[in-house]
N, C-alpha and C. Protein backbone atom coordinates (compact mmCIF):
# COMPACT_ATOMS: atom_id res chain seq x y z
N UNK A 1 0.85 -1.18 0.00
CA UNK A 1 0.00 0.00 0.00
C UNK A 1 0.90 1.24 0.00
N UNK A 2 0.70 2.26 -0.79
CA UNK A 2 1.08 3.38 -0.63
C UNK A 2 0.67 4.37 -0.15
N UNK A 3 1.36 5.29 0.40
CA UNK A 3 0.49 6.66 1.37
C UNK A 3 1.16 7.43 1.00
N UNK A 4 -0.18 8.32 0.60
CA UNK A 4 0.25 9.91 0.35
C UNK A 4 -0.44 10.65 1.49
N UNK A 5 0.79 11.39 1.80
CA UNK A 5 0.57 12.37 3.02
C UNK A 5 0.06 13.75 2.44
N UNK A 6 -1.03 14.19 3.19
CA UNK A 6 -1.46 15.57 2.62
C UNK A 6 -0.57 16.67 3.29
N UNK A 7 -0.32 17.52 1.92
CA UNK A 7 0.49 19.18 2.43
C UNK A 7 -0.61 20.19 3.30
N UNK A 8 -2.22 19.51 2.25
CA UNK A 8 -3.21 21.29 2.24
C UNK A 8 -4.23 19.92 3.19
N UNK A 9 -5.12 20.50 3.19
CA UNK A 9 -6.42 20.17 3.61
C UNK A 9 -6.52 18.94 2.71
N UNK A 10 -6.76 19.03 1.37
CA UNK A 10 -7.12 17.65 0.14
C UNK A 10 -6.27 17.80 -0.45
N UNK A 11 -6.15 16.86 -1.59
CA UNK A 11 -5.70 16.48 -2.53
C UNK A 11 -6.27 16.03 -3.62
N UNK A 12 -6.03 16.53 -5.34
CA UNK A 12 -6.84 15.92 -6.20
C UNK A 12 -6.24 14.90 -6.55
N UNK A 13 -7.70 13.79 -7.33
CA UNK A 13 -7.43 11.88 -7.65
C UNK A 13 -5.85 12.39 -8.55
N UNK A 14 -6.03 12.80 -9.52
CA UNK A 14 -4.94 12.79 -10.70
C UNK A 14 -3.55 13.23 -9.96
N UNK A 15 -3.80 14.75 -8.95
CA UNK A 15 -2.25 14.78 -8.10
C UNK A 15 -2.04 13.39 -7.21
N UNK A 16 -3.15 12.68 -6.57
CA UNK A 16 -2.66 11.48 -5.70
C UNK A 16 -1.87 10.55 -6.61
N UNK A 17 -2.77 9.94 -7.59
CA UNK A 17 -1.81 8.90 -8.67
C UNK A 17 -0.27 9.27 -9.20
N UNK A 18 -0.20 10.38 -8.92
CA UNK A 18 1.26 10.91 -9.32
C UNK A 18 2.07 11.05 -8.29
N UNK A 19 1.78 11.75 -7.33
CA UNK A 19 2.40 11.35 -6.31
C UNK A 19 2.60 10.07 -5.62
N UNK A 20 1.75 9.08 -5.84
CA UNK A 20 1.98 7.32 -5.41
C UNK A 20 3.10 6.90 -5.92
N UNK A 21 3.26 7.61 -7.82
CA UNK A 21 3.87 7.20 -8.44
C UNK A 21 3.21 5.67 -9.73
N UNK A 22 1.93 5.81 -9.33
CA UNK A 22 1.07 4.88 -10.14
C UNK A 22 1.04 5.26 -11.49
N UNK A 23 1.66 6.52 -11.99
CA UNK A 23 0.92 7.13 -13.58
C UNK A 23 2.16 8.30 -13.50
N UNK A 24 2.84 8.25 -14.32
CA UNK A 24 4.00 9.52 -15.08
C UNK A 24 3.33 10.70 -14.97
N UNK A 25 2.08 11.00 -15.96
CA UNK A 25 1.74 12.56 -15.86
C UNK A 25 0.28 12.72 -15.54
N UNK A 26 0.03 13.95 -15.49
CA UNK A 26 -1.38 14.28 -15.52
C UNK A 26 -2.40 13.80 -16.74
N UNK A 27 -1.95 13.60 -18.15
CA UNK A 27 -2.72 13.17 -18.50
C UNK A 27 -2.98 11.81 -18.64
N UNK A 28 -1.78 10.98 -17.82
CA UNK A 28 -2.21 9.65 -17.95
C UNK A 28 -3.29 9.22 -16.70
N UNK A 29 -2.94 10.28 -15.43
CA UNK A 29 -3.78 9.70 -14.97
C UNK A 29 -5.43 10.14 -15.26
N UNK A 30 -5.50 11.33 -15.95
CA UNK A 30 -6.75 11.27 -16.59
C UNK A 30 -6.86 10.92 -17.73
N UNK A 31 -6.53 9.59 -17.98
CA UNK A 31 -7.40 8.92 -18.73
C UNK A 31 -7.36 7.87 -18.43
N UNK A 32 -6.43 6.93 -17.34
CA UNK A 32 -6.99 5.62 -16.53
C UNK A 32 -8.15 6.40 -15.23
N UNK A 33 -8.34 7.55 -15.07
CA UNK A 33 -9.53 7.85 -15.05
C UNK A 33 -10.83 7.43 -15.32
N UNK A 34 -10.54 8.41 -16.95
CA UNK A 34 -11.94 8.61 -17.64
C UNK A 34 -11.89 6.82 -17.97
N UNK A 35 -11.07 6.14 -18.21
CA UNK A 35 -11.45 4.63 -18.33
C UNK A 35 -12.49 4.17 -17.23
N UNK A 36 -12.32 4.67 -16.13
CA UNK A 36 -13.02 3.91 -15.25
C UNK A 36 -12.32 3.22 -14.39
N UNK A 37 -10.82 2.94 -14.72
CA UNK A 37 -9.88 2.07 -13.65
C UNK A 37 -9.70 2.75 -11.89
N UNK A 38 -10.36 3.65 -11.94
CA UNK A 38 -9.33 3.91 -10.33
C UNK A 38 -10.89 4.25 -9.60
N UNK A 39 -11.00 3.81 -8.28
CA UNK A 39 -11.93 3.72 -7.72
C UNK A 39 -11.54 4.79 -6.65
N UNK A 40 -12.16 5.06 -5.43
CA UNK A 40 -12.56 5.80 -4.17
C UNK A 40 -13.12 5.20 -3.06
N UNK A 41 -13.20 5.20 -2.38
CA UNK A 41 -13.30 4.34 -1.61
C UNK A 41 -14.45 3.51 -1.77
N UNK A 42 -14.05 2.54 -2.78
CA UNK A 42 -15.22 1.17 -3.28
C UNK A 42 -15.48 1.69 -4.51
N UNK A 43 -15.59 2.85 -4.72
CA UNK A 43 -16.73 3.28 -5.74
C UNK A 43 -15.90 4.04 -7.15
N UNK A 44 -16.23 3.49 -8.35
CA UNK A 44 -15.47 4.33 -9.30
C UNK A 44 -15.97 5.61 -9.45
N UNK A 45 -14.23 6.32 -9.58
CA UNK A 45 -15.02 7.58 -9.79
C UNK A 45 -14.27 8.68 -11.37
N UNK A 46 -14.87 9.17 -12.12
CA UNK A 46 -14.62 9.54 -13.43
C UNK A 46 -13.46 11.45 -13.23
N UNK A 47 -13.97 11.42 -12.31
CA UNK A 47 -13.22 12.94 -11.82
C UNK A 47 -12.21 13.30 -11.80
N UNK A 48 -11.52 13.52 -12.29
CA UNK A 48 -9.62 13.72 -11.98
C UNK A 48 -9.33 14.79 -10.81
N UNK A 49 -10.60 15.64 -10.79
CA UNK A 49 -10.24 16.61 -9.96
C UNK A 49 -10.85 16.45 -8.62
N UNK A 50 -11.50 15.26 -8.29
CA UNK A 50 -12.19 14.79 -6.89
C UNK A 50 -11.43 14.91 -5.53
N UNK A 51 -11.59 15.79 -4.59
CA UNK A 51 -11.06 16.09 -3.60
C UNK A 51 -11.00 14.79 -2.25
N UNK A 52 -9.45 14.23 -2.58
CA UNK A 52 -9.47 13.43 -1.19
C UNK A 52 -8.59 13.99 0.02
N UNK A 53 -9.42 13.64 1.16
CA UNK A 53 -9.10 13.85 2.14
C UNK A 53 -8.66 12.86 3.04
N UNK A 54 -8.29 13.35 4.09
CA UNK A 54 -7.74 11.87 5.21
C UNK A 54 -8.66 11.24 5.74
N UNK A 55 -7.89 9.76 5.38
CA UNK A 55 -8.52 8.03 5.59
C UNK A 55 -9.33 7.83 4.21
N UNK A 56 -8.96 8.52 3.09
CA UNK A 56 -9.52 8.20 1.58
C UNK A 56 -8.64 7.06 0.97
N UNK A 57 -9.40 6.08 0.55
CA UNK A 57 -8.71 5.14 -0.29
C UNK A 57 -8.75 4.79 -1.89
N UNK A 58 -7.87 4.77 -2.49
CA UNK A 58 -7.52 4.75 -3.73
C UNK A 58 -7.08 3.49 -4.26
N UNK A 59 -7.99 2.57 -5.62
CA UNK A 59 -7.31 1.83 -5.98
C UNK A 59 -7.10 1.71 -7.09
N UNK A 60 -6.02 1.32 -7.80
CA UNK A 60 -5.52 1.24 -9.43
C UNK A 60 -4.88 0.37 -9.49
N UNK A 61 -5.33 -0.59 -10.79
CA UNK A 61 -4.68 -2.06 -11.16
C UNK A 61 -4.49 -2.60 -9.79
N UNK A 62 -5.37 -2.88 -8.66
CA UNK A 62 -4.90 -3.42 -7.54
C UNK A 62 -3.99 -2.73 -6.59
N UNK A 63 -3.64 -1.55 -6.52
CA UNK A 63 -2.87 -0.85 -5.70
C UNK A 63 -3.51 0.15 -5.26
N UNK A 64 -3.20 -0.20 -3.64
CA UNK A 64 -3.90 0.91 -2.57
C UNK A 64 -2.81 1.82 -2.09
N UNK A 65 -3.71 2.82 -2.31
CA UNK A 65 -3.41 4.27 -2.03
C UNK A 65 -3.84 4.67 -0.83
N UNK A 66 -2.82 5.23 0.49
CA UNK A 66 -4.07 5.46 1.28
C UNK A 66 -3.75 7.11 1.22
N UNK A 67 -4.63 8.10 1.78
CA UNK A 67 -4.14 9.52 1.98
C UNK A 67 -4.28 9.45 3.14
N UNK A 68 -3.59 10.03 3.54
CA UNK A 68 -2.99 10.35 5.26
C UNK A 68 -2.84 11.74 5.73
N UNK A 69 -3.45 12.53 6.97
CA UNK A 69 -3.22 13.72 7.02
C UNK A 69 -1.88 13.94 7.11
């Protein structure tokens, strides 16, 4: 599992995947996005710009993300 620690209050899906290190740039992670691959906690979500906060979980191709304050 990987953890990304928050700087601000949130963090957006597309900055978390980059910072995990799951996806090179911004537009890759919006478009394993807009595919539908990366979920929220359980639930897919299409947003690149979806605000997570702490104890949010992230998963892609099987890899958990957690955000951490």
């Amino acid at each position: 599992m990987e953890v990304v620690k928050l700087r601000d209050e949130y963090i957006k899906l597309g900055q978390a995947l980059k910072a995990a290190g799951v996806v090179e740039t911004g537009s890759d992670a919006k478009e394993v996005i807009a595919k539908g691959a990366v979920t929220v906690n359980g639930e897919v979500d299409l947003r690149r710009g979806r605000k997570l906060y702490g104890g949010d979980i992230v998963v892609f191709h099987g890899e958990e993300i957690k955000i951490e304050d």
